[in-house]
N, C-alpha and C. Protein backbone atom coordinates (compact mmCIF):
# COMPACT_ATOMS: atom_id res chain seq x y z
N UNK A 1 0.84 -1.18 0.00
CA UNK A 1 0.00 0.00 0.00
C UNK A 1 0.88 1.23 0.00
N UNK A 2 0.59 2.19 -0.65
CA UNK A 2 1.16 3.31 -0.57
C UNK A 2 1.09 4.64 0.11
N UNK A 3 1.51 5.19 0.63
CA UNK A 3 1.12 6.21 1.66
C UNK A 3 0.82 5.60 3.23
N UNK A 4 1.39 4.86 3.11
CA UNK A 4 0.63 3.84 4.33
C UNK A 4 1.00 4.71 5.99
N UNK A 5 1.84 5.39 5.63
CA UNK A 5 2.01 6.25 6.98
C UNK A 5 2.57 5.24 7.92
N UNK A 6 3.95 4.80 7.60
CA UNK A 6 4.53 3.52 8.50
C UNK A 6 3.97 2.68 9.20
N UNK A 7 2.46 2.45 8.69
CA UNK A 7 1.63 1.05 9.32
C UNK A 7 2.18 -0.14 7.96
N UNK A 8 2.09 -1.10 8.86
CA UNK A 8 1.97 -2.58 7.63
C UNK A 8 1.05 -3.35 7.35
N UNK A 9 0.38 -2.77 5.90
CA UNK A 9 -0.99 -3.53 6.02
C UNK A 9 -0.53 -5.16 5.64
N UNK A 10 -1.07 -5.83 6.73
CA UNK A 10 -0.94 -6.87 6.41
C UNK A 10 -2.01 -7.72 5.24
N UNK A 11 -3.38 -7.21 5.45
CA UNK A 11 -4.33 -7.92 4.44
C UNK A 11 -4.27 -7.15 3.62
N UNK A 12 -4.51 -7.83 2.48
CA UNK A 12 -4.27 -7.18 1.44
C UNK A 12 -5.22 -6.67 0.54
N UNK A 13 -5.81 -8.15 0.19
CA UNK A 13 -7.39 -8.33 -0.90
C UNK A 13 -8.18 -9.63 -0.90
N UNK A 14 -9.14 -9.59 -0.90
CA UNK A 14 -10.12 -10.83 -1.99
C UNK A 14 -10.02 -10.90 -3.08
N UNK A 15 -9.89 -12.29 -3.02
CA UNK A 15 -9.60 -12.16 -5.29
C UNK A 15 -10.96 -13.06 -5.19
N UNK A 16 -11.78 -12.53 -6.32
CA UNK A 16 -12.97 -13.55 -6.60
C UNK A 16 -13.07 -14.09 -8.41
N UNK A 17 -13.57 -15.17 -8.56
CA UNK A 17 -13.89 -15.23 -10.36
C UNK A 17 -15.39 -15.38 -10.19
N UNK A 18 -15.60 -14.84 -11.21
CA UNK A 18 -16.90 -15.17 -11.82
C UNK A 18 -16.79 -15.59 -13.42
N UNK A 19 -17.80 -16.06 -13.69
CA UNK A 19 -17.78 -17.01 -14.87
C UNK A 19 -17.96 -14.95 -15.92
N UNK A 20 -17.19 -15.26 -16.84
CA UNK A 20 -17.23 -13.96 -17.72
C UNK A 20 -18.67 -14.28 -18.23
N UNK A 21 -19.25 -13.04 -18.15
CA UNK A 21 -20.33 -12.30 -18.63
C UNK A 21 -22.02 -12.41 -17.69
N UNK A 22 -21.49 -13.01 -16.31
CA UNK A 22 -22.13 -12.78 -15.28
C UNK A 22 -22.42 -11.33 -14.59
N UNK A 23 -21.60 -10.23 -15.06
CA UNK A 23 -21.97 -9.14 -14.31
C UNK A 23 -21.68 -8.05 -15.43
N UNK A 24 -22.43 -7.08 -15.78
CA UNK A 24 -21.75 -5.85 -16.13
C UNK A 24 -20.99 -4.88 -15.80
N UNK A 25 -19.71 -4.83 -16.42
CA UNK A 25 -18.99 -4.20 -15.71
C UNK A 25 -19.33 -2.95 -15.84
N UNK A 26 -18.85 -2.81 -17.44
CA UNK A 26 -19.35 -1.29 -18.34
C UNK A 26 -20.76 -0.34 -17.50
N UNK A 27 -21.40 -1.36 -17.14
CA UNK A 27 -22.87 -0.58 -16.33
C UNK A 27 -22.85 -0.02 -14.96
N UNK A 28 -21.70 -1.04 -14.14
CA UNK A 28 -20.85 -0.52 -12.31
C UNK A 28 -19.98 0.36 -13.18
N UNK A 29 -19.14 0.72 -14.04
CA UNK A 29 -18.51 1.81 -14.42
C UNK A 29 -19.32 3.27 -14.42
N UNK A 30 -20.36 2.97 -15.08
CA UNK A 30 -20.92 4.32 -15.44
C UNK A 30 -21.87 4.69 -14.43
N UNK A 31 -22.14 4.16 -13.12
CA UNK A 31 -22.93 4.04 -12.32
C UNK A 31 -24.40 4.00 -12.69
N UNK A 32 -24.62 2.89 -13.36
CA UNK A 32 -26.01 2.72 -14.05
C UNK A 32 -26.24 1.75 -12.84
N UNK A 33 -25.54 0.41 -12.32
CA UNK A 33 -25.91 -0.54 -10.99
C UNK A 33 -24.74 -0.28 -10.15
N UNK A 34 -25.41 -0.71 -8.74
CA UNK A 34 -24.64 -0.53 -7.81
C UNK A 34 -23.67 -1.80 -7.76
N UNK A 35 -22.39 -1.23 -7.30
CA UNK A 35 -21.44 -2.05 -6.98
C UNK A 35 -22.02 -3.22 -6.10
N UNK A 36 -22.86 -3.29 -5.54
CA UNK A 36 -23.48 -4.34 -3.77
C UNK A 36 -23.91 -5.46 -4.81
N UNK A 37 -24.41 -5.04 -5.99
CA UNK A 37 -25.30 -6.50 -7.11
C UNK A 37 -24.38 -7.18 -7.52
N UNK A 38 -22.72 -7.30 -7.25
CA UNK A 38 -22.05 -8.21 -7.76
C UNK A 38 -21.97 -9.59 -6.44
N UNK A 39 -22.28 -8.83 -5.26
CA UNK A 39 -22.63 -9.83 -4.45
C UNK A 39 -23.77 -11.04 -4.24
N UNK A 40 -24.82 -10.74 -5.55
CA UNK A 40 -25.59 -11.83 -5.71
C UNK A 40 -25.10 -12.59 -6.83
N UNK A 41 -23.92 -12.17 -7.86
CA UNK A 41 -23.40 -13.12 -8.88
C UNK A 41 -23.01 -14.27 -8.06
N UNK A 42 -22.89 -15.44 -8.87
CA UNK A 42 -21.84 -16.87 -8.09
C UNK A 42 -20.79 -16.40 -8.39
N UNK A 43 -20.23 -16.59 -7.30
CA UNK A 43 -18.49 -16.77 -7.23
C UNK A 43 -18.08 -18.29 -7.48
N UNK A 44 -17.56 -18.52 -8.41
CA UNK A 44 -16.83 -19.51 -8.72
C UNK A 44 -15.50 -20.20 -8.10
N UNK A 45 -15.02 -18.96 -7.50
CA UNK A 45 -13.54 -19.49 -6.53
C UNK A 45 -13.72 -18.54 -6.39
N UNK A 46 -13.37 -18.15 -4.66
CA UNK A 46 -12.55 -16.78 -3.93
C UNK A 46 -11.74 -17.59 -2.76
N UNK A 47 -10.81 -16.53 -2.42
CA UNK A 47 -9.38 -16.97 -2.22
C UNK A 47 -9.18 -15.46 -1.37
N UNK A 48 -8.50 -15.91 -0.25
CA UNK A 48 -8.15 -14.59 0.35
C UNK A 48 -6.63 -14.57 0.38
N UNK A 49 -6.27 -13.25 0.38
CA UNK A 49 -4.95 -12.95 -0.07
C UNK A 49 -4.13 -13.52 1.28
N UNK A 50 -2.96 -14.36 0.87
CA UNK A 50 -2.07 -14.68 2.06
C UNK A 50 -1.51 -13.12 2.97
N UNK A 51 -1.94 -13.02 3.73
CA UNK A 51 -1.19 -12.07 5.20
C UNK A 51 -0.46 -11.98 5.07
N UNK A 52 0.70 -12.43 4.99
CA UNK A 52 2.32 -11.81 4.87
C UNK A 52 2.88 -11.81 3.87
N UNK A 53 2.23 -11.88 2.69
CA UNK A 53 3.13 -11.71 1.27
C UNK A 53 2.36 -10.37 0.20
N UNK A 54 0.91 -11.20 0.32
CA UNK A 54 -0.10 -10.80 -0.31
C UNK A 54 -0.26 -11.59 -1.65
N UNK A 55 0.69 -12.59 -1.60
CA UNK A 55 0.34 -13.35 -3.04
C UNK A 55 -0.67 -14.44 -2.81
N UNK A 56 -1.54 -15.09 -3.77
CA UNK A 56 -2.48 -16.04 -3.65
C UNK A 56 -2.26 -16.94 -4.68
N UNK A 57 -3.07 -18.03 -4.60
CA UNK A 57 -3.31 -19.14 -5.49
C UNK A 57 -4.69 -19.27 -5.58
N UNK A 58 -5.48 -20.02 -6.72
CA UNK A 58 -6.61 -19.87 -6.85
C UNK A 58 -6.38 -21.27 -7.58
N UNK A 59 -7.20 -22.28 -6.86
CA UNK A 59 -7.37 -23.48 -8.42
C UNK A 59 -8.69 -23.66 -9.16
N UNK A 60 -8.77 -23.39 -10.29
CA UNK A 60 -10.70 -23.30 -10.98
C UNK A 60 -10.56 -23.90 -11.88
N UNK A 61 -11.54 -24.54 -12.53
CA UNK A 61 -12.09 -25.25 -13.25
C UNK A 61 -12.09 -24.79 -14.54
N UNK A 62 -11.22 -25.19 -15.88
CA UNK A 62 -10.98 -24.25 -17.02
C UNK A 62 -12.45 -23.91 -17.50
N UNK A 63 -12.33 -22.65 -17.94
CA UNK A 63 -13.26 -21.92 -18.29
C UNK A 63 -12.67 -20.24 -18.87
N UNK A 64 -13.79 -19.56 -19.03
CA UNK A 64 -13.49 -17.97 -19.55
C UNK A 64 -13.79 -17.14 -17.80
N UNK A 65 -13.03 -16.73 -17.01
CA UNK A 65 -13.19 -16.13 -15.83
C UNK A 65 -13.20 -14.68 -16.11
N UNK A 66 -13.81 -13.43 -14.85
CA UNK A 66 -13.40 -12.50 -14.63
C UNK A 66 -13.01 -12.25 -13.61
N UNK A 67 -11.91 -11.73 -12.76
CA UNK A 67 -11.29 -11.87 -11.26
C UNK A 67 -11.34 -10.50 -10.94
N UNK A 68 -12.14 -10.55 -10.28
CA UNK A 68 -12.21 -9.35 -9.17
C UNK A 68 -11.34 -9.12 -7.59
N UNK A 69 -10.53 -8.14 -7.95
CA UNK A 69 -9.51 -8.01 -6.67
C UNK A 69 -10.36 -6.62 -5.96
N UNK A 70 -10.23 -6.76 -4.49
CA UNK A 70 -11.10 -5.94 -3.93
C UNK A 70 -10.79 -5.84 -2.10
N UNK A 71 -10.60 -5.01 -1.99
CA UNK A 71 -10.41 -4.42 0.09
C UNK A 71 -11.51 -3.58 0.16
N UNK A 72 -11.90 -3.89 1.27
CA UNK A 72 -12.66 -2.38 1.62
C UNK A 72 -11.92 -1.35 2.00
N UNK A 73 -12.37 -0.10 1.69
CA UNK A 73 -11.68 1.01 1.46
C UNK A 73 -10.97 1.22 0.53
N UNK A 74 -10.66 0.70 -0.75
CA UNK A 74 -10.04 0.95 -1.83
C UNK A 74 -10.35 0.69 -3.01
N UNK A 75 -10.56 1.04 -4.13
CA UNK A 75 -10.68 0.93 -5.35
C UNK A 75 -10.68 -0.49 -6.02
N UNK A 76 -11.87 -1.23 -6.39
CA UNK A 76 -11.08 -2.77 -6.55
C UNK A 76 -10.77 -2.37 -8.23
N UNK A 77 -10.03 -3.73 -8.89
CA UNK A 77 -9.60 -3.86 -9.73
C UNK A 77 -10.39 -5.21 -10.37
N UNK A 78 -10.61 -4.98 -11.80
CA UNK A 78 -11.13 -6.44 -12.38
C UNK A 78 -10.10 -6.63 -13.55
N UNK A 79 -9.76 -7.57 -14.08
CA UNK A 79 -9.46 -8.60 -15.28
C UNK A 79 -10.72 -9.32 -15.59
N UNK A 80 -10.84 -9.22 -16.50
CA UNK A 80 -12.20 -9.76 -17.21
C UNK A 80 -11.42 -10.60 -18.39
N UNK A 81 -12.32 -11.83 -19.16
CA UNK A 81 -12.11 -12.30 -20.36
C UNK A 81 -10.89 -13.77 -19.91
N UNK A 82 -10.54 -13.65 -19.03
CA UNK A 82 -9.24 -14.51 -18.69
C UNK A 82 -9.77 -15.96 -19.11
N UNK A 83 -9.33 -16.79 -19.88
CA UNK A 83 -9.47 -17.87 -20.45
C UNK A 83 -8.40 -19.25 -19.69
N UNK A 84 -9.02 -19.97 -19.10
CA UNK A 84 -8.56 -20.75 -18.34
C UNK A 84 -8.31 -22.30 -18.31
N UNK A 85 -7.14 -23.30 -19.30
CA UNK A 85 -7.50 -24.37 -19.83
C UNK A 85 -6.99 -25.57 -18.69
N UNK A 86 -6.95 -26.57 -19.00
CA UNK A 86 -6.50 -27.44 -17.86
C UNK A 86 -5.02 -27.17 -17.23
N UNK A 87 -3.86 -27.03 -16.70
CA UNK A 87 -2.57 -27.20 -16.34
C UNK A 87 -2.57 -25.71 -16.23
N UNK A 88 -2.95 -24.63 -16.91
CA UNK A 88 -2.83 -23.38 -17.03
C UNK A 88 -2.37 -22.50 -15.58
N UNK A 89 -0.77 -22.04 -16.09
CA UNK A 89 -0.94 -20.95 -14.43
C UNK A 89 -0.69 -20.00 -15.27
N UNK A 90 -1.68 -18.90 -14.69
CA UNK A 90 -1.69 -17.63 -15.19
C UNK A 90 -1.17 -16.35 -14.20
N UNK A 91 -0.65 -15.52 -14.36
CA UNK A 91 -0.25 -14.67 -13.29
C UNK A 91 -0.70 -13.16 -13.89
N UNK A 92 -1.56 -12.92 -13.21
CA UNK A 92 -1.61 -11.24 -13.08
C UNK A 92 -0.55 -10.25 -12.52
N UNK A 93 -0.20 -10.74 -12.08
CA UNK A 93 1.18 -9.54 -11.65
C UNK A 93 0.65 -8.84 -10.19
N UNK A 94 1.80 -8.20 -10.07
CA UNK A 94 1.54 -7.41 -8.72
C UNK A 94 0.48 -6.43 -9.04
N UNK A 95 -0.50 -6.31 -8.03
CA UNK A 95 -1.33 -4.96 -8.14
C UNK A 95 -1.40 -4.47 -7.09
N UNK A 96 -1.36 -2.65 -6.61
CA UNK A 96 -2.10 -2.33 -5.72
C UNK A 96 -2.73 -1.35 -6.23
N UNK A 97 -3.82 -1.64 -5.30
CA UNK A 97 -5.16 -1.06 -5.13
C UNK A 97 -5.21 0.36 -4.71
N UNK A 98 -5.83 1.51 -5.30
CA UNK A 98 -5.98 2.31 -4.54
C UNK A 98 -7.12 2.95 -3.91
N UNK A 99 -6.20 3.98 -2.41
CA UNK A 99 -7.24 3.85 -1.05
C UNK A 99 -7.40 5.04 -1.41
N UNK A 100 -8.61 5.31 -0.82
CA UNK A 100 -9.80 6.45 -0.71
C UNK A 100 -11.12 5.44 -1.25
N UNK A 101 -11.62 4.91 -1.35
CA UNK A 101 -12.71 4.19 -1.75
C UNK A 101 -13.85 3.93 -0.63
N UNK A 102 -14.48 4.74 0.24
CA UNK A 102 -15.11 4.27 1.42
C UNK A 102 -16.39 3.66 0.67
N UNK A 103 -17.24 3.93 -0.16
CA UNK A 103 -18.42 3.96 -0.32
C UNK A 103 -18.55 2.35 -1.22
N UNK A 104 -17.42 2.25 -1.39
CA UNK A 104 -17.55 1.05 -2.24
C UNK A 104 -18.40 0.96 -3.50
N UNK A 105 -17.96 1.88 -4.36
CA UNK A 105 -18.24 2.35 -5.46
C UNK A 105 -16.97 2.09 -6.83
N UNK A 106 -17.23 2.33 -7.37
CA UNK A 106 -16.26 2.79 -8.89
C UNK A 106 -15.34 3.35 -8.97
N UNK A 107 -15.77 4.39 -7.91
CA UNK A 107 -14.86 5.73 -8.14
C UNK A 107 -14.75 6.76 -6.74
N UNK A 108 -13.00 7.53 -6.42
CA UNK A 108 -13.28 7.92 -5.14
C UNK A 108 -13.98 9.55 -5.45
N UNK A 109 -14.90 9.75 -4.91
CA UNK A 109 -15.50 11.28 -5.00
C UNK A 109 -16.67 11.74 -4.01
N UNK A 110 -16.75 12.65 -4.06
CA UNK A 110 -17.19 13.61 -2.59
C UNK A 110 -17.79 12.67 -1.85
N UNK A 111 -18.77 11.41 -2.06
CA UNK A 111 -19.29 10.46 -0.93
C UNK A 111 -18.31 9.94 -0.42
N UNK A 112 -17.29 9.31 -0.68
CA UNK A 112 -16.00 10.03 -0.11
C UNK A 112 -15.29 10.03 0.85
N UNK A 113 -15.63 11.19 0.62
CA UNK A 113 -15.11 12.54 1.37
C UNK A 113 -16.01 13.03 2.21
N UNK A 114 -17.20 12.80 2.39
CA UNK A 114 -18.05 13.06 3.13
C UNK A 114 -18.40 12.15 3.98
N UNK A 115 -17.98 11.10 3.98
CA UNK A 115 -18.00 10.04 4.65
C UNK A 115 -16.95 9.73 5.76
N UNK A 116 -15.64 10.20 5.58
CA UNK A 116 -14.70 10.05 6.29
C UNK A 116 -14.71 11.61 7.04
N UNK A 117 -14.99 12.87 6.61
CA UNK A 117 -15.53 14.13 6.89
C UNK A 117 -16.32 13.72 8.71
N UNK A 118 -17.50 12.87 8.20
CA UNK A 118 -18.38 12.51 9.10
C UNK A 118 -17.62 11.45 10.46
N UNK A 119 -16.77 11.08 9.83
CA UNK A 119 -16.32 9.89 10.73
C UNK A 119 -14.91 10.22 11.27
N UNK A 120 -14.27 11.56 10.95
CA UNK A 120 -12.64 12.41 11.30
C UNK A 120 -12.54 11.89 12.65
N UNK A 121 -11.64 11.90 13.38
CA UNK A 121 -11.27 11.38 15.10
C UNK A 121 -12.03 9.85 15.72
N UNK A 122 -12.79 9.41 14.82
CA UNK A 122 -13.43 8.18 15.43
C UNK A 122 -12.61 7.17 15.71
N UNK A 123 -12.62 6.36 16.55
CA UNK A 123 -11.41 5.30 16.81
C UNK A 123 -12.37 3.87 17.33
N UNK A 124 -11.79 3.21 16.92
CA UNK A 124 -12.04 1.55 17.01
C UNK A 124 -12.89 1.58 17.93
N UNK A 125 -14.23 1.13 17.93
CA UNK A 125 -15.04 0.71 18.62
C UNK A 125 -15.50 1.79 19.78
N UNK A 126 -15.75 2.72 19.15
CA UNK A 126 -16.76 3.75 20.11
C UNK A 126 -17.57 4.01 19.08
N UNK A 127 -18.31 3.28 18.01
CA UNK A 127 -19.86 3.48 17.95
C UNK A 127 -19.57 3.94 16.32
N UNK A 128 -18.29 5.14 16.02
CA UNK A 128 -18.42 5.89 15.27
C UNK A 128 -17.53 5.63 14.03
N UNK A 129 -16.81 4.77 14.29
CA UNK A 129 -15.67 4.31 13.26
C UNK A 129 -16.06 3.42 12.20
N UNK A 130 -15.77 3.72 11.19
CA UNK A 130 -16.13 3.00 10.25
C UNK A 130 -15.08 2.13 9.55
N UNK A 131 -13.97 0.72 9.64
CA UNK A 131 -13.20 0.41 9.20
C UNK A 131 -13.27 1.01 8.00
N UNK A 132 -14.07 1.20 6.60
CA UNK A 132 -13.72 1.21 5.00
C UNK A 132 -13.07 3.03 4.93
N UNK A 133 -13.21 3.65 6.22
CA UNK A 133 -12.97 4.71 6.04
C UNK A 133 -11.66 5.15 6.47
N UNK A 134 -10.46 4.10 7.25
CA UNK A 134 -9.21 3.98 7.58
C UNK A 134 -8.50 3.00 7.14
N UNK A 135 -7.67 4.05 5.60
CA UNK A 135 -7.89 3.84 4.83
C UNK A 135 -6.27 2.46 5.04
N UNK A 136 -5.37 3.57 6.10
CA UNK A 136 -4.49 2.71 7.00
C UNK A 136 -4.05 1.93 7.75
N UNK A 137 -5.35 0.97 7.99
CA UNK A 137 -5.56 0.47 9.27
C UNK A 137 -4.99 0.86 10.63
N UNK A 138 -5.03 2.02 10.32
CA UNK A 138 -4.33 2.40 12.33
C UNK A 138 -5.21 2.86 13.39
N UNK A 139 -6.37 1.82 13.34
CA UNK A 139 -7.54 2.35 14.52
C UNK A 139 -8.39 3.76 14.63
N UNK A 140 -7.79 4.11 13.76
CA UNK A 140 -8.37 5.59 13.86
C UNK A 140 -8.88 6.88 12.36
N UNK A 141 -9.46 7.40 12.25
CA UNK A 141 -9.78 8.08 10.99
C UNK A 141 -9.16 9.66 11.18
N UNK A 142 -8.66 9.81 10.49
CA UNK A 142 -7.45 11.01 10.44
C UNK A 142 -6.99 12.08 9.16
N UNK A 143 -6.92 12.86 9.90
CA UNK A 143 -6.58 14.00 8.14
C UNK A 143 -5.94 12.94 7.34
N UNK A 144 -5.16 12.12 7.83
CA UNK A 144 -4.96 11.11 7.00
C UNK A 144 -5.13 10.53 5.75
N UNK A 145 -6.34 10.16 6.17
CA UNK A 145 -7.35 9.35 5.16
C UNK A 145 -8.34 10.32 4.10
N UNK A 146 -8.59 11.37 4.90
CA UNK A 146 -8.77 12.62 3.60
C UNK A 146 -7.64 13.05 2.52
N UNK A 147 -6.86 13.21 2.99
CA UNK A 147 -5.53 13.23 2.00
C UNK A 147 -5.49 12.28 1.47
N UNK A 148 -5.68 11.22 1.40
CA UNK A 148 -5.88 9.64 0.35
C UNK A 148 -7.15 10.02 -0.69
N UNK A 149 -8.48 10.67 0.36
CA UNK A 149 -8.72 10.96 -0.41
C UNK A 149 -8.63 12.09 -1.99
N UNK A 150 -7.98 13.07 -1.09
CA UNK A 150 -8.03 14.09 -1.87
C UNK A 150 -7.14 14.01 -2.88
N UNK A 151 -6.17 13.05 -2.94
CA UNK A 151 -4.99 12.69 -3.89
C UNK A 151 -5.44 12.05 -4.71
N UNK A 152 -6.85 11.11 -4.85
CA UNK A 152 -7.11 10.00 -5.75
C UNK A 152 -8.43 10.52 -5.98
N UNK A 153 -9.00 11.23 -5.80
CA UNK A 153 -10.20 12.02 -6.12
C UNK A 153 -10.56 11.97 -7.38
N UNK A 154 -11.66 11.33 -8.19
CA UNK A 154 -12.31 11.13 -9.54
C UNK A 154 -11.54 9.53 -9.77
N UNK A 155 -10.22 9.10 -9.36
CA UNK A 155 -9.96 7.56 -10.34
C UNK A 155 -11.31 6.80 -9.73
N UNK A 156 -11.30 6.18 -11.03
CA UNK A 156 -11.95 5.10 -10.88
C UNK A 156 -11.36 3.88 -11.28
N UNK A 157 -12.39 2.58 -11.30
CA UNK A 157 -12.22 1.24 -10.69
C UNK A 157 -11.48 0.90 -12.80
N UNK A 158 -10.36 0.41 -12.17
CA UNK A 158 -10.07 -0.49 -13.42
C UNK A 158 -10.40 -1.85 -13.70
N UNK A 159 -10.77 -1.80 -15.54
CA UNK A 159 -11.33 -3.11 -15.67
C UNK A 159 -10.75 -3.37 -17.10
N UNK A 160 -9.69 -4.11 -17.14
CA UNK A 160 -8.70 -4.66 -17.97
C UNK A 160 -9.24 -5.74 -18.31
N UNK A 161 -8.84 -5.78 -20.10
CA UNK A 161 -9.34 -7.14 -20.53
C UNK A 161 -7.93 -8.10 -20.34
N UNK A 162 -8.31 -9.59 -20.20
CA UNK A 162 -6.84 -10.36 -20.33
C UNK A 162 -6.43 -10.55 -21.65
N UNK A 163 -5.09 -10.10 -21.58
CA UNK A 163 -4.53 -10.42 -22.95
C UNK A 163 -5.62 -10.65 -24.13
């Protein structure tokens, strides 16, 4: 993670597949559906990122996949189209994700920012803290995490075809 403000995030991501052409992406891009409706697609394999490396393995069943990498609080990333035959190891490469993403949306912008606005000084478990909104994991919500936001303000969610 970058900016991490000398914390070590140890978790990293969820990697999920779905069978390609189970979800629109193009439509969560343009905010035509909400990001929450990919949670009623089947997941075909998910795999949580190993803790101390952040690398994973995934074994699936050949097919055409799309892999969704995803934290709360940050921007997920998709590969779509990935074609998957028997023996096949495929490697996506290193990715990170980027933080400002509270709303769990597409894209980081004023919900936001208004969200972590609302939640500034809250700390672990007094009622008011919202984990997706620290963005550092350091217990606490902090000019911090506005500056994440305010640095990544408008990117949105990438969705790369495979090769």
């Amino acid at each position: 993670m970058l900016n991490n403000y000398g914390h070590i995030v140890k978790y990293i991501a969820d990697i999920k597949a779905y069978n390609t052409g189970e979800y629109d992406w193009d439509a969560m891009l343009e905010g035509e559906i909400e990001f929450e409706e990919i949670d009623d697609v089947e997941i075909k394999r998910s795999v949580v990122t190993n803790e101390d490396d952040g690398s994973y393995t995934m074994y699936i069943l050949p097919g055409t996949y799309d892999v969704l990498m995803e934290r709360l609080g940050f921007l997920p990333e998709a590969v779509i189209n990935i074609t998957v035959n028997e023996s096949d190891v495929i490697n996506l490469g290193n990715r990170i994700l980027t933080e400002g993403n509270s709303a769990r949306d597409a894209v980081i912008s004023g919900l936001d920012l208004v969200r972590v606005t609302d939640t500034l000084d809250a700390i672990e478990d007094d009622g008011v803290y919202l984990p997706q909104c620290d963005f550092g994991q350091k217990g606490f919500i902090s000019g911090y995490d506005l500056v994440s936001i305010t640095n990544n303000f408008d990117q949105i969610m990438n969705v790369e075809k495979y090769m």
